[in-house]
Every structure is written in C-alpha cells, then in structure tokens.
PDB file of N, CA and C in Angstrom:
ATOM      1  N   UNK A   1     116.398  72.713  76.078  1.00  0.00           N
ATOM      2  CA  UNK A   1     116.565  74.059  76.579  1.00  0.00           C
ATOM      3  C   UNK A   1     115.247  74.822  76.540  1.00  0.00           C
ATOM      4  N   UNK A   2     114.323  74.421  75.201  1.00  0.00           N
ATOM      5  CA  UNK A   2     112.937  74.968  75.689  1.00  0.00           C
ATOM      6  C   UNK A   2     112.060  74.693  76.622  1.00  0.00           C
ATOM      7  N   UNK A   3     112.180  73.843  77.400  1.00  0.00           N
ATOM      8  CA  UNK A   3     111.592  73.515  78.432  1.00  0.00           C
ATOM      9  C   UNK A   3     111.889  74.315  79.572  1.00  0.00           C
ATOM     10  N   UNK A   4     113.675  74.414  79.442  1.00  0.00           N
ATOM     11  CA  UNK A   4     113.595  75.097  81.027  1.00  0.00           C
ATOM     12  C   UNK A   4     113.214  76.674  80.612  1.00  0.00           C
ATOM     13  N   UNK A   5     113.588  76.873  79.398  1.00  0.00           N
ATOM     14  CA  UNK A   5     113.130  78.905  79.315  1.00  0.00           C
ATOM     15  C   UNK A   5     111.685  78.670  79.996  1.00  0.00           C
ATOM     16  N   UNK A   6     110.955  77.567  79.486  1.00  0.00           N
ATOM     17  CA  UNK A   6     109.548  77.564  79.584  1.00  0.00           C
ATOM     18  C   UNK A   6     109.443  77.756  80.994  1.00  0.00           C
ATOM     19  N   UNK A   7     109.906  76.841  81.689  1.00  0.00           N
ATOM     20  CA  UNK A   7     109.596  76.364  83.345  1.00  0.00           C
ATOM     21  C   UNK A   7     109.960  77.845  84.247  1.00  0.00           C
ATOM     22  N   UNK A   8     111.114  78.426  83.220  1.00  0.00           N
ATOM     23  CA  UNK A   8     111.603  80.009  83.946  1.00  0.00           C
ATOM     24  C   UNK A   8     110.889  81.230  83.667  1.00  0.00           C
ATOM     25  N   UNK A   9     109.954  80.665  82.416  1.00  0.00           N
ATOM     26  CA  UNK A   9     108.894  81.637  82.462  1.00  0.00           C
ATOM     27  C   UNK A   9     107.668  81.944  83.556  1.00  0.00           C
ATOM     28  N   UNK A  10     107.497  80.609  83.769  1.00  0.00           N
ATOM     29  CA  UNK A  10     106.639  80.060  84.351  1.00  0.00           C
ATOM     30  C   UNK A  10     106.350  80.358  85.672  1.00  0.00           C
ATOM     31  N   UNK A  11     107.646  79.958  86.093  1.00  0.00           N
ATOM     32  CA  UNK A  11     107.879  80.508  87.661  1.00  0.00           C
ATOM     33  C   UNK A  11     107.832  82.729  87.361  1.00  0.00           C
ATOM     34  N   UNK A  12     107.959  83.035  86.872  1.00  0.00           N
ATOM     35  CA  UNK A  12     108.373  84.284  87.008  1.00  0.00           C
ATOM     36  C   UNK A  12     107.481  85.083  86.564  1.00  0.00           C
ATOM     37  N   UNK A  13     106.249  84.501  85.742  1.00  0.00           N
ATOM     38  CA  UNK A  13     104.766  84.894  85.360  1.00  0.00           C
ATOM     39  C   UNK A  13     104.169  84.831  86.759  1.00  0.00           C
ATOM     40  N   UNK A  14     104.061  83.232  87.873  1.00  0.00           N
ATOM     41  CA  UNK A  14     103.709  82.893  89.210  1.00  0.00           C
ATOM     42  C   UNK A  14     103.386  84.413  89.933  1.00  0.00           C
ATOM     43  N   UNK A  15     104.366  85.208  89.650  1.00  0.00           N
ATOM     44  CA  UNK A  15     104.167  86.358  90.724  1.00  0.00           C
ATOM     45  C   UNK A  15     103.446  87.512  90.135  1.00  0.00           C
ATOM     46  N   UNK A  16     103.036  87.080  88.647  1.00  0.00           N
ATOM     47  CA  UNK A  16     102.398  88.519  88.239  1.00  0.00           C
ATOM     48  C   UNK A  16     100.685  88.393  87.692  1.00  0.00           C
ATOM     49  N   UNK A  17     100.409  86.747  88.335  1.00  0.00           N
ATOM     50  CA  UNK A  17      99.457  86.223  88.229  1.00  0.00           C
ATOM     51  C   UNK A  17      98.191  86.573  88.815  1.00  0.00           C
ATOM     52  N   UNK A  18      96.835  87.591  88.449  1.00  0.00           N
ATOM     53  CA  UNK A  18      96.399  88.055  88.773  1.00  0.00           C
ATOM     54  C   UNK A  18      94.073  87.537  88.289  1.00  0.00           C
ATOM     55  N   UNK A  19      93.702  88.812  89.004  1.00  0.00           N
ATOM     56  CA  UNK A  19      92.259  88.110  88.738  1.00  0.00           C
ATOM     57  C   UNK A  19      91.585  88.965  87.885  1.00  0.00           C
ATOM     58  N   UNK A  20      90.280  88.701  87.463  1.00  0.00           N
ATOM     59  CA  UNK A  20      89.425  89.715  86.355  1.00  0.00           C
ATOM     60  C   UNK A  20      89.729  89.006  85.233  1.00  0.00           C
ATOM     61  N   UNK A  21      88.682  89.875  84.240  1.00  0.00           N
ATOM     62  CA  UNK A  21      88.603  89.395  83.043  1.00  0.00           C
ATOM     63  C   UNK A  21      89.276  90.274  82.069  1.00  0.00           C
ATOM     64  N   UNK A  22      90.153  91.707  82.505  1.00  0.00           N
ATOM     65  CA  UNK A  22      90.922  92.328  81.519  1.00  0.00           C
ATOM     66  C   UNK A  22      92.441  91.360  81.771  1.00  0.00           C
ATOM     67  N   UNK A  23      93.225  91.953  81.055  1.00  0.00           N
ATOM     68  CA  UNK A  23      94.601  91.875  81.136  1.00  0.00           C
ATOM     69  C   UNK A  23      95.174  91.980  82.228  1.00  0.00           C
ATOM     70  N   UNK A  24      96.145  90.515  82.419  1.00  0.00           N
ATOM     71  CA  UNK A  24      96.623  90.799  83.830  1.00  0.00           C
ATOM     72  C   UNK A  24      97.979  91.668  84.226  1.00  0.00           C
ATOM     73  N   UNK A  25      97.776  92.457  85.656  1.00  0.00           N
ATOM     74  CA  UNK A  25      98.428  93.540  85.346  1.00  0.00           C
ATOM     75  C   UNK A  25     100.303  92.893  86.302  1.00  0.00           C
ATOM     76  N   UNK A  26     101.117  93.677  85.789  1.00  0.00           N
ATOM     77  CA  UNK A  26     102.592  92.901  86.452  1.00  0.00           C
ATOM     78  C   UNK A  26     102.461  92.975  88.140  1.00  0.00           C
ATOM     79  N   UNK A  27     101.416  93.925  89.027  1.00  0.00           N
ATOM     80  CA  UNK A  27     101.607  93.645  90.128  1.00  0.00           C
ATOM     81  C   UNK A  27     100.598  93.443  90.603  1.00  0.00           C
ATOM     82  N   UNK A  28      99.944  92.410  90.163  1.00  0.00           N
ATOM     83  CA  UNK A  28      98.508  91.032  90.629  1.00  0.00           C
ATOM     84  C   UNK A  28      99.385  90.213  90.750  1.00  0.00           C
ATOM     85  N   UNK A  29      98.952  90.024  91.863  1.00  0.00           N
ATOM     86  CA  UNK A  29      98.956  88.233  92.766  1.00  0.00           C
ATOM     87  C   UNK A  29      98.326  87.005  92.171  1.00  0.00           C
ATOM     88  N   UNK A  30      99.115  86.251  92.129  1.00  0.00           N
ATOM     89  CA  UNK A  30      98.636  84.761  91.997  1.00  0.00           C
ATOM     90  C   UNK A  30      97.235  84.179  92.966  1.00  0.00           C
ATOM     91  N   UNK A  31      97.144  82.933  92.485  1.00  0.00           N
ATOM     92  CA  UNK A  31      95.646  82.745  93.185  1.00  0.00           C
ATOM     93  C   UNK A  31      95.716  81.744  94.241  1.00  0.00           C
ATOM     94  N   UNK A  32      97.265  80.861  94.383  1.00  0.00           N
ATOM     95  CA  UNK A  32      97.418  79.991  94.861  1.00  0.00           C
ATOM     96  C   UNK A  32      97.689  80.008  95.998  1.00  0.00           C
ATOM     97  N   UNK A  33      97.549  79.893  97.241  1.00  0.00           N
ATOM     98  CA  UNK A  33      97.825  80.477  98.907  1.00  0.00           C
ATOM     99  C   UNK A  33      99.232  80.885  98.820  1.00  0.00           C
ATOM    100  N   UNK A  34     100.436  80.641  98.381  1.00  0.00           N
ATOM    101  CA  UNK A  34     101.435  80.838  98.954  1.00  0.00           C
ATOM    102  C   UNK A  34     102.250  81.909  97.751  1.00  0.00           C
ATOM    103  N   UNK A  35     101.398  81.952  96.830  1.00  0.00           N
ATOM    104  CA  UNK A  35     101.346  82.949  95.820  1.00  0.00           C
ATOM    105  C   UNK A  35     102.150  84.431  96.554  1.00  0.00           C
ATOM    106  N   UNK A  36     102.873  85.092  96.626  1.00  0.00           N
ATOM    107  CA  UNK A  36     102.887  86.409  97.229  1.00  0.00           C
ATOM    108  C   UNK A  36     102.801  87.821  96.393  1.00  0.00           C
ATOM    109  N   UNK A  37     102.434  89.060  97.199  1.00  0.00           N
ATOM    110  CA  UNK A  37     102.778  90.205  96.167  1.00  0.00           C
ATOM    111  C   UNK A  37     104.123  90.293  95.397  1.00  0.00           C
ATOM    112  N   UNK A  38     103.631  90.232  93.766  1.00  0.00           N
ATOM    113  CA  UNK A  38     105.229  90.931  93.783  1.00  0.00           C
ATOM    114  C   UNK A  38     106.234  91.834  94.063  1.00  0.00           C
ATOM    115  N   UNK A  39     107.534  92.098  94.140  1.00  0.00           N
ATOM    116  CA  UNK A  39     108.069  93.007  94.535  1.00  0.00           C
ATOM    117  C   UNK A  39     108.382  94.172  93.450  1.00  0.00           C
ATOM    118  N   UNK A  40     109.160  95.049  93.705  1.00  0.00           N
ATOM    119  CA  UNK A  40     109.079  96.366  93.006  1.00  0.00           C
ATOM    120  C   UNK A  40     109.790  96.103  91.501  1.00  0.00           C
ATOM    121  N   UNK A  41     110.311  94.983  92.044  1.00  0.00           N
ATOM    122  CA  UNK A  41     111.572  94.531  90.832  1.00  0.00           C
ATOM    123  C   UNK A  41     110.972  93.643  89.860  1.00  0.00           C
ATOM    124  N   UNK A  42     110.110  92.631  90.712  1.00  0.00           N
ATOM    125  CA  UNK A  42     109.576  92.143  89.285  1.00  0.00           C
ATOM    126  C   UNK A  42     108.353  93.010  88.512  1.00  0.00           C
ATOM    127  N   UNK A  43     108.032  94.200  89.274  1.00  0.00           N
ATOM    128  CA  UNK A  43     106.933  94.948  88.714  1.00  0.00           C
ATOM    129  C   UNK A  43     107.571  95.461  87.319  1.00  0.00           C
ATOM    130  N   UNK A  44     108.703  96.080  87.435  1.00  0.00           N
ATOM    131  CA  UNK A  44     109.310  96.595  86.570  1.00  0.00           C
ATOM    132  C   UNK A  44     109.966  95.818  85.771  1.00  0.00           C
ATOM    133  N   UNK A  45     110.426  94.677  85.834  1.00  0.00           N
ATOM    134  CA  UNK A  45     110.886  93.895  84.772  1.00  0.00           C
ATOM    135  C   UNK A  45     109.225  93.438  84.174  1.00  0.00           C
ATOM    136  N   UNK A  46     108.941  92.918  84.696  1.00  0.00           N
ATOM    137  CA  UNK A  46     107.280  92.896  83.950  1.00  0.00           C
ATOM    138  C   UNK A  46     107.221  94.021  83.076  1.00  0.00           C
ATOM    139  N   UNK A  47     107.035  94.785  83.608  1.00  0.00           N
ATOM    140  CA  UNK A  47     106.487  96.082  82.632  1.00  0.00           C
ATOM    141  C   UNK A  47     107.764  96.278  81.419  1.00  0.00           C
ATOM    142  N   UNK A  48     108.892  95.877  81.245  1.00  0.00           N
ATOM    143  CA  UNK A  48     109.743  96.254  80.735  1.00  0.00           C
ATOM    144  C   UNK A  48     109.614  95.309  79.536  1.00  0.00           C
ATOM    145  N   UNK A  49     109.106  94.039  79.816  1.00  0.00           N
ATOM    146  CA  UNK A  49     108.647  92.606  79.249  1.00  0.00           C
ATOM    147  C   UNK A  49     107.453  93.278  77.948  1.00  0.00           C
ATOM    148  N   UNK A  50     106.754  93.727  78.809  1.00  0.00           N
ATOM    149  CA  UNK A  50     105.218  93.900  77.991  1.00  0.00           C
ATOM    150  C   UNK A  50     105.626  94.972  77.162  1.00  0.00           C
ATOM    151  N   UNK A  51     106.597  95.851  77.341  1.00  0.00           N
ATOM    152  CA  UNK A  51     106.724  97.034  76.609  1.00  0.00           C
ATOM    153  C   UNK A  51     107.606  96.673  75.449  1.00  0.00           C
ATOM    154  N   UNK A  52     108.268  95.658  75.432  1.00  0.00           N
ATOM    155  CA  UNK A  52     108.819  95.173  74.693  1.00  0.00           C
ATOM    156  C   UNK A  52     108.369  94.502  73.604  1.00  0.00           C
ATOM    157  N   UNK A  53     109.432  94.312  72.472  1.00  0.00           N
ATOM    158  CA  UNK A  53     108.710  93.737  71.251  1.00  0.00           C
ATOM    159  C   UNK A  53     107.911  92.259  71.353  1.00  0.00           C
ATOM    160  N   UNK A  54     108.187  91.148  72.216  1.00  0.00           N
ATOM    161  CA  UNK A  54     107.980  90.538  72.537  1.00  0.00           C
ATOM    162  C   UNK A  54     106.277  90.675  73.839  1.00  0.00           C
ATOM    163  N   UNK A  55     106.015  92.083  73.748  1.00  0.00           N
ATOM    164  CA  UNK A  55     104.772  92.681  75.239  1.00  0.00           C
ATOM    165  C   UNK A  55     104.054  91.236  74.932  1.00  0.00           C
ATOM    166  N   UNK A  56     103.401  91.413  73.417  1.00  0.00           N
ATOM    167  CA  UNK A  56     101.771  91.453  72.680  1.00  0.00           C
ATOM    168  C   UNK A  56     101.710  89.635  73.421  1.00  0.00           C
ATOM    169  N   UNK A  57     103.228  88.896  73.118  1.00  0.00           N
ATOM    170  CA  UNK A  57     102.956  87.343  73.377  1.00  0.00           C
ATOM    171  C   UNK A  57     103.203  86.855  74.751  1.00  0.00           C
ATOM    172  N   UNK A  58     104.126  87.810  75.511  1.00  0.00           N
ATOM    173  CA  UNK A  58     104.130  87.545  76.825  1.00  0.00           C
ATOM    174  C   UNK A  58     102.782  88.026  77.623  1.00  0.00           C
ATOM    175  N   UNK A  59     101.754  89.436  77.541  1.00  0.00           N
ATOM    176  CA  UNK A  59     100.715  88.864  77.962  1.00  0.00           C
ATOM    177  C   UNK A  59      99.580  88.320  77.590  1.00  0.00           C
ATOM    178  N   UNK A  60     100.139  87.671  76.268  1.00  0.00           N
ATOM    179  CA  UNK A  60      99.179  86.188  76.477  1.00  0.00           C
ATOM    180  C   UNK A  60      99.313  85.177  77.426  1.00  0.00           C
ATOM    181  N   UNK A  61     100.601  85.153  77.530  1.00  0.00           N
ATOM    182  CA  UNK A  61     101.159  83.906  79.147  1.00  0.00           C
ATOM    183  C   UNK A  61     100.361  84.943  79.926  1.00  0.00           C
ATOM    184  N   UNK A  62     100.800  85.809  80.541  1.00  0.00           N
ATOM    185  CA  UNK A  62     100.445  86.179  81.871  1.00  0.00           C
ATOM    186  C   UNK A  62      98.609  85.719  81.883  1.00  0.00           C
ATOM    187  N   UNK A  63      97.891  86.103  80.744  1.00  0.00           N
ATOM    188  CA  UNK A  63      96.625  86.042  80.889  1.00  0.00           C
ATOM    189  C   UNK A  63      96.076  84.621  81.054  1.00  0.00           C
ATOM    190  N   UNK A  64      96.923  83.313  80.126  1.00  0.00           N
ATOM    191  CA  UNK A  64      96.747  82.057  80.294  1.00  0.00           C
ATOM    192  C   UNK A  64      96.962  81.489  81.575  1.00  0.00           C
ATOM    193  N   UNK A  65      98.220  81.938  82.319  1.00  0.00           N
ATOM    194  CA  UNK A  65      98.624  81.600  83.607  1.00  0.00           C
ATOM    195  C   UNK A  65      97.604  81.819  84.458  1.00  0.00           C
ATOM    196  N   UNK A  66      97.401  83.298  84.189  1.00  0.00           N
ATOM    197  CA  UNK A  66      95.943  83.501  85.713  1.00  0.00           C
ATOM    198  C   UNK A  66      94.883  82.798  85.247  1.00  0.00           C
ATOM    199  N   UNK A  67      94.459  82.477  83.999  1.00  0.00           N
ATOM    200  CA  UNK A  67      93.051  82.163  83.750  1.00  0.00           C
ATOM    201  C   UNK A  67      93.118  79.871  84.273  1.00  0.00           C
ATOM    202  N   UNK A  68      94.481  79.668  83.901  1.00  0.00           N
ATOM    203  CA  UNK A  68      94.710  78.441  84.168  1.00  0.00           C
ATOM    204  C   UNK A  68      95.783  77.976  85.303  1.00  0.00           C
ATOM    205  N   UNK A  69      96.031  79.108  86.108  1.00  0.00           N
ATOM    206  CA  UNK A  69      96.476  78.684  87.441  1.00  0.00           C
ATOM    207  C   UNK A  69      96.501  77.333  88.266  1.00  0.00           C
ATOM    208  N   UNK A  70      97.347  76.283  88.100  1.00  0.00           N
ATOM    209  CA  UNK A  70      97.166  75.101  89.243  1.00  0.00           C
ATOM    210  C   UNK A  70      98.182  74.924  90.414  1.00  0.00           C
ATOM    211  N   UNK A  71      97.319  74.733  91.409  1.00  0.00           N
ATOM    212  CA  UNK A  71      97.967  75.188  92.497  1.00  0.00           C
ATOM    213  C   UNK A  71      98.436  73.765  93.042  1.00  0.00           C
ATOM    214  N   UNK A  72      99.438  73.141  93.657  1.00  0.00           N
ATOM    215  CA  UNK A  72      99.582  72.005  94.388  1.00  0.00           C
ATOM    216  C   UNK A  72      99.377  72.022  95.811  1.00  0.00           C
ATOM    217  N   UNK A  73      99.597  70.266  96.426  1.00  0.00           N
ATOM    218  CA  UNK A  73      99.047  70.421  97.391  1.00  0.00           C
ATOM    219  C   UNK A  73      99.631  71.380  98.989  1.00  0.00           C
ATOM    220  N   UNK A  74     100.641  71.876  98.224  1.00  0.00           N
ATOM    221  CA  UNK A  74     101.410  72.957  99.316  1.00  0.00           C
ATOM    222  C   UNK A  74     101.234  74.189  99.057  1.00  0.00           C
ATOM    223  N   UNK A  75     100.299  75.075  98.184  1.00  0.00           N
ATOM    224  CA  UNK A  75      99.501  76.384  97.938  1.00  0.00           C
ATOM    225  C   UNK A  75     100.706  76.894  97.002  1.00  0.00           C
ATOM    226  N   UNK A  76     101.225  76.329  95.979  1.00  0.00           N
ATOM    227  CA  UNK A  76     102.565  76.668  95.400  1.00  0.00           C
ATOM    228  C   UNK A  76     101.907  76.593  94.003  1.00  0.00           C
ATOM    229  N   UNK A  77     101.969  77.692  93.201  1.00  0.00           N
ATOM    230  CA  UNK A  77     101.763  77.347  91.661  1.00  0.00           C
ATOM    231  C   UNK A  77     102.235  75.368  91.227  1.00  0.00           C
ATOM    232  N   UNK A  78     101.809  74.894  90.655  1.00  0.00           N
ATOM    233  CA  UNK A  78     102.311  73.503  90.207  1.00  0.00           C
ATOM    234  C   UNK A  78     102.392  73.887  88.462  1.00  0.00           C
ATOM    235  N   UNK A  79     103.460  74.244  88.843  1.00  0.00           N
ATOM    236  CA  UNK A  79     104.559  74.987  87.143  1.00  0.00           C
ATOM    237  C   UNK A  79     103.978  73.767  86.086  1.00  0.00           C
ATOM    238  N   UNK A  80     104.111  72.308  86.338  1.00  0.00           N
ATOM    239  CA  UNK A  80     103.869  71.640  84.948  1.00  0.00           C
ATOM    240  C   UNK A  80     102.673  72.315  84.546  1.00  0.00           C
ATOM    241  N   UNK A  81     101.424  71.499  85.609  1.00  0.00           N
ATOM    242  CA  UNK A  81     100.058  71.330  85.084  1.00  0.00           C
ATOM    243  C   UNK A  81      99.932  73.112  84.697  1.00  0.00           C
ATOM    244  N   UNK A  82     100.448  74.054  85.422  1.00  0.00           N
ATOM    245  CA  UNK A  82      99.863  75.322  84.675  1.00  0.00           C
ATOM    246  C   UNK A  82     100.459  75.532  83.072  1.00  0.00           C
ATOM    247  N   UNK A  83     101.739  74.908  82.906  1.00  0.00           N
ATOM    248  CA  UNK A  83     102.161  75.148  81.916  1.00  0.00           C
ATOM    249  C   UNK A  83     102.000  74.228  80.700  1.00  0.00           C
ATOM    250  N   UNK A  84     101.348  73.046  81.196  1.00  0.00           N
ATOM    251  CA  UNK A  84     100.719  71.951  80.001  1.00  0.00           C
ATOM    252  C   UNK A  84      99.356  72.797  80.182  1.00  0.00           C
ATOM    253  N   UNK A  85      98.565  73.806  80.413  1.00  0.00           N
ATOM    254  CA  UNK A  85      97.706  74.637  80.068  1.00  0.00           C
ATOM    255  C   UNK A  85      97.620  75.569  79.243  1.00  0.00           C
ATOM    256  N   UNK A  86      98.559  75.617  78.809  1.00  0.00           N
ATOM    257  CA  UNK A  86      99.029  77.330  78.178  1.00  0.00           C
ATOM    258  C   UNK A  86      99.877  77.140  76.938  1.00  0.00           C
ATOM    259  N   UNK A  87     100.509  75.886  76.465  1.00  0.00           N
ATOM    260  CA  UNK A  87     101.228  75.569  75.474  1.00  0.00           C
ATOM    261  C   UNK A  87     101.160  76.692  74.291  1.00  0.00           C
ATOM    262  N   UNK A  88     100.347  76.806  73.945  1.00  0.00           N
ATOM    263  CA  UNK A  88     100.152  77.812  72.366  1.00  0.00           C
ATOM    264  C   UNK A  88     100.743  79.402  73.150  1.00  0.00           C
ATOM    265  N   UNK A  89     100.701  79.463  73.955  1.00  0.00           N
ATOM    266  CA  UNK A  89     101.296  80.990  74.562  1.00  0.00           C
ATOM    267  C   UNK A  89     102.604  80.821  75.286  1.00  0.00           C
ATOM    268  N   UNK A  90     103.150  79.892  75.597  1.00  0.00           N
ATOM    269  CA  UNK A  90     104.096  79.824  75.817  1.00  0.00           C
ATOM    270  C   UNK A  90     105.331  79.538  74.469  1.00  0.00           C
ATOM    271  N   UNK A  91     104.472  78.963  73.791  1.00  0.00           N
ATOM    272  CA  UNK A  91     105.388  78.385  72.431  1.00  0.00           C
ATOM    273  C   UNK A  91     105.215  79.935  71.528  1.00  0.00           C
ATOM    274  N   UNK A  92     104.193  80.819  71.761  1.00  0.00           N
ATOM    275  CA  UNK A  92     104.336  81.968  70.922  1.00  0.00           C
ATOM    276  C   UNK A  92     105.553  82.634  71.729  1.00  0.00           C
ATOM    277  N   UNK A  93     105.368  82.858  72.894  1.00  0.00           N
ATOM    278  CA  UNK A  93     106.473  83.876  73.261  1.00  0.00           C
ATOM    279  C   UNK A  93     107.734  83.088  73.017  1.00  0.00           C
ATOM    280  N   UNK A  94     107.812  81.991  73.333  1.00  0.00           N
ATOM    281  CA  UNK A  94     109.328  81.582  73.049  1.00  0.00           C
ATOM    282  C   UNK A  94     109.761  81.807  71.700  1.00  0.00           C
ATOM    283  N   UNK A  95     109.089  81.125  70.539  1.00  0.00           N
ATOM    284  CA  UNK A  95     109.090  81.718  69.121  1.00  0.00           C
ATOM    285  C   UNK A  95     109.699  83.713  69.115  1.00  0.00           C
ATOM    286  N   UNK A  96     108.674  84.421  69.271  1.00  0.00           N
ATOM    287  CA  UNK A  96     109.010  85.359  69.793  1.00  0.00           C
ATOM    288  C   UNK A  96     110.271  85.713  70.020  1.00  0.00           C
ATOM    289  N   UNK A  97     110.920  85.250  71.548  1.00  0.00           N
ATOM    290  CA  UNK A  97     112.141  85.449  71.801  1.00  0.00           C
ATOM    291  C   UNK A  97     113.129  85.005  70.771  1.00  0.00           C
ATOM    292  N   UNK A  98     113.001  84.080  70.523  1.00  0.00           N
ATOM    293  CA  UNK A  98     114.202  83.502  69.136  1.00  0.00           C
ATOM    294  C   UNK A  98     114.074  84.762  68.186  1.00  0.00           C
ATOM    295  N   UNK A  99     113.145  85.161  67.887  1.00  0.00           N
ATOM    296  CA  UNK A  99     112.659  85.936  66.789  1.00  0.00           C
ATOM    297  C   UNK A  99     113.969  87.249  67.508  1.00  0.00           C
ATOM    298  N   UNK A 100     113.956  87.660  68.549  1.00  0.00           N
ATOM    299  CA  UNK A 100     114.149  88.810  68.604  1.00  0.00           C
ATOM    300  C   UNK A 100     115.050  89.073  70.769  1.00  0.00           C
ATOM    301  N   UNK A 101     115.787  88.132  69.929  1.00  0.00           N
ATOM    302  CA  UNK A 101     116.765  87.727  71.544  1.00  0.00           C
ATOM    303  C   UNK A 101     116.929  88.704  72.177  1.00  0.00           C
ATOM    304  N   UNK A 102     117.037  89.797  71.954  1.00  0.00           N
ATOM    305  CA  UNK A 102     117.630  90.754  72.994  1.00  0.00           C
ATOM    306  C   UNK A 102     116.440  91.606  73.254  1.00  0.00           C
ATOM    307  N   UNK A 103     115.240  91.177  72.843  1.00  0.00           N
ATOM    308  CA  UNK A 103     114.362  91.991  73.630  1.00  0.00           C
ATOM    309  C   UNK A 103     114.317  91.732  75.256  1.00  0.00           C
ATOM    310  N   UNK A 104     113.268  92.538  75.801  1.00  0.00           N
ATOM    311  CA  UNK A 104     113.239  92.790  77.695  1.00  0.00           C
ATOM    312  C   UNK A 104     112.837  91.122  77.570  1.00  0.00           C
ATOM    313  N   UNK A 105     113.661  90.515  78.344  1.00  0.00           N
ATOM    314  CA  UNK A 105     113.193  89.244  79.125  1.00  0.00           C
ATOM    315  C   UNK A 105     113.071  87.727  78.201  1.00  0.00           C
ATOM    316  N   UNK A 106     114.210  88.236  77.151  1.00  0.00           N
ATOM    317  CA  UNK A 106     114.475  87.645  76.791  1.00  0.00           C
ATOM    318  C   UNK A 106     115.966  86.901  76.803  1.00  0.00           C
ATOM    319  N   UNK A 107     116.237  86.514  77.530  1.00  0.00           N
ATOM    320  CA  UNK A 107     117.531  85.784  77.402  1.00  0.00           C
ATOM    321  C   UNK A 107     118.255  85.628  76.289  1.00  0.00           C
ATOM    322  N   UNK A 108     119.886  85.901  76.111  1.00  0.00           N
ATOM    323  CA  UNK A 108     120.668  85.315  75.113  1.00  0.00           C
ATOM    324  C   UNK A 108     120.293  83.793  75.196  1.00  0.00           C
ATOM    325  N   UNK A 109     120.446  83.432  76.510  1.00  0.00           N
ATOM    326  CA  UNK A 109     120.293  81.649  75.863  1.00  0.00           C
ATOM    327  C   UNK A 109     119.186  81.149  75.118  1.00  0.00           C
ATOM    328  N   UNK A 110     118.361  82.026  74.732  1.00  0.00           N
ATOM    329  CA  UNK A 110     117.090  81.355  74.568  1.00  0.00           C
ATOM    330  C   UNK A 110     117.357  81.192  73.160  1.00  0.00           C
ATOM    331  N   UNK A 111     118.549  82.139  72.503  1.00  0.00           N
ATOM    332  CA  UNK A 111     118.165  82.281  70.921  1.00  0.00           C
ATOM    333  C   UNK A 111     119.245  81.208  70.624  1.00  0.00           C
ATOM    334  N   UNK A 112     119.994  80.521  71.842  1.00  0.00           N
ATOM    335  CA  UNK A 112     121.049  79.580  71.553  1.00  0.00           C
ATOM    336  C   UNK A 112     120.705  78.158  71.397  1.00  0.00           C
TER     337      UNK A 112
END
C-alpha cells in the first residue's frame, strides 16, 4: 500500500512541478512536454497540503520532484525513475502521514 500512496503522490506532485532554485510553488509546471498548468483545484489542495502539519515534508517532494524530474519517451513525467529519485522525501512524508492521518492530503488509507 506504500507504494501506491507513493505512486499517488507522485502523479499529483507531476502538476505542481516547477523551476528555480527557491521552493517550488503549487502552481509551477512540470518540465516534461506534456506536463500541463495546474488547475485551480490542485492549486488549492496544494496549498492546503503545505499548510498543513505534514507542509514542512511534502515540500520536500515537491522540491525533489522538480529538481529530479524524469520525463519518458512520450513527454509524460516517468513516475518510477522520478520517484526512485526522491526516496528519503517521499518516505518522510509518508512517515508523516501515518504520523498524523487526517492532515490536508493525507488519506485515511494511508494510516491503514
């Protein structure tokens, strides 16, 4: 089950994936061609994420994701290889979520 929270993180970081060397912000674009803007909805669940007790470890993903972005050969984030990049930030936020299930964007299933 940690794999797929992981893989659903993964995909759902994809859209808030952004460039620079500060903190990436919830409505930056990915780097990968088919990457798109996010919409209003994931802006705000983003932001609802980071504001949450869980913010400090989720944007460490967001920052690992943009800094280690892999794109496949159809301009599509390629979810493994970005996410065998990022292990220590993905395993903090999941930790995290167990820690504290009902924070923003955290799933009940995750603490199951």
């Amino acid at each position: 089950m940690k794999n797929l929270f992981l893989a659903a993180m993964t995909i759902a970081t994809m859209a808030f994936s952004g460039c620079g060397n500060d903190d990436v912000k919830c409505s930056d674009k990915g780097k990968c061609a088919q990457d798109t803007t996010p919409s209003a909805t994931y802006v705000t669940g983003c932001q609802a994420m980071l504001a949450s007790t869980c913010g400090s470890p989720f944007q460490a993903v967001l920052n690992c994701v943009e800094a280690n972005e892999k794109c496949d050969s159809s301009g599509n984030m390629d979810l493994t290889a970005t996410e065998s990049a990022c292990p220590t930030q993905f395993g903090n936020y999941a930790a995290s979520c167990l820690a504290n299930p009902t924070a923003a964007g955290c799933t009940s299933s995750v603490a199951h």
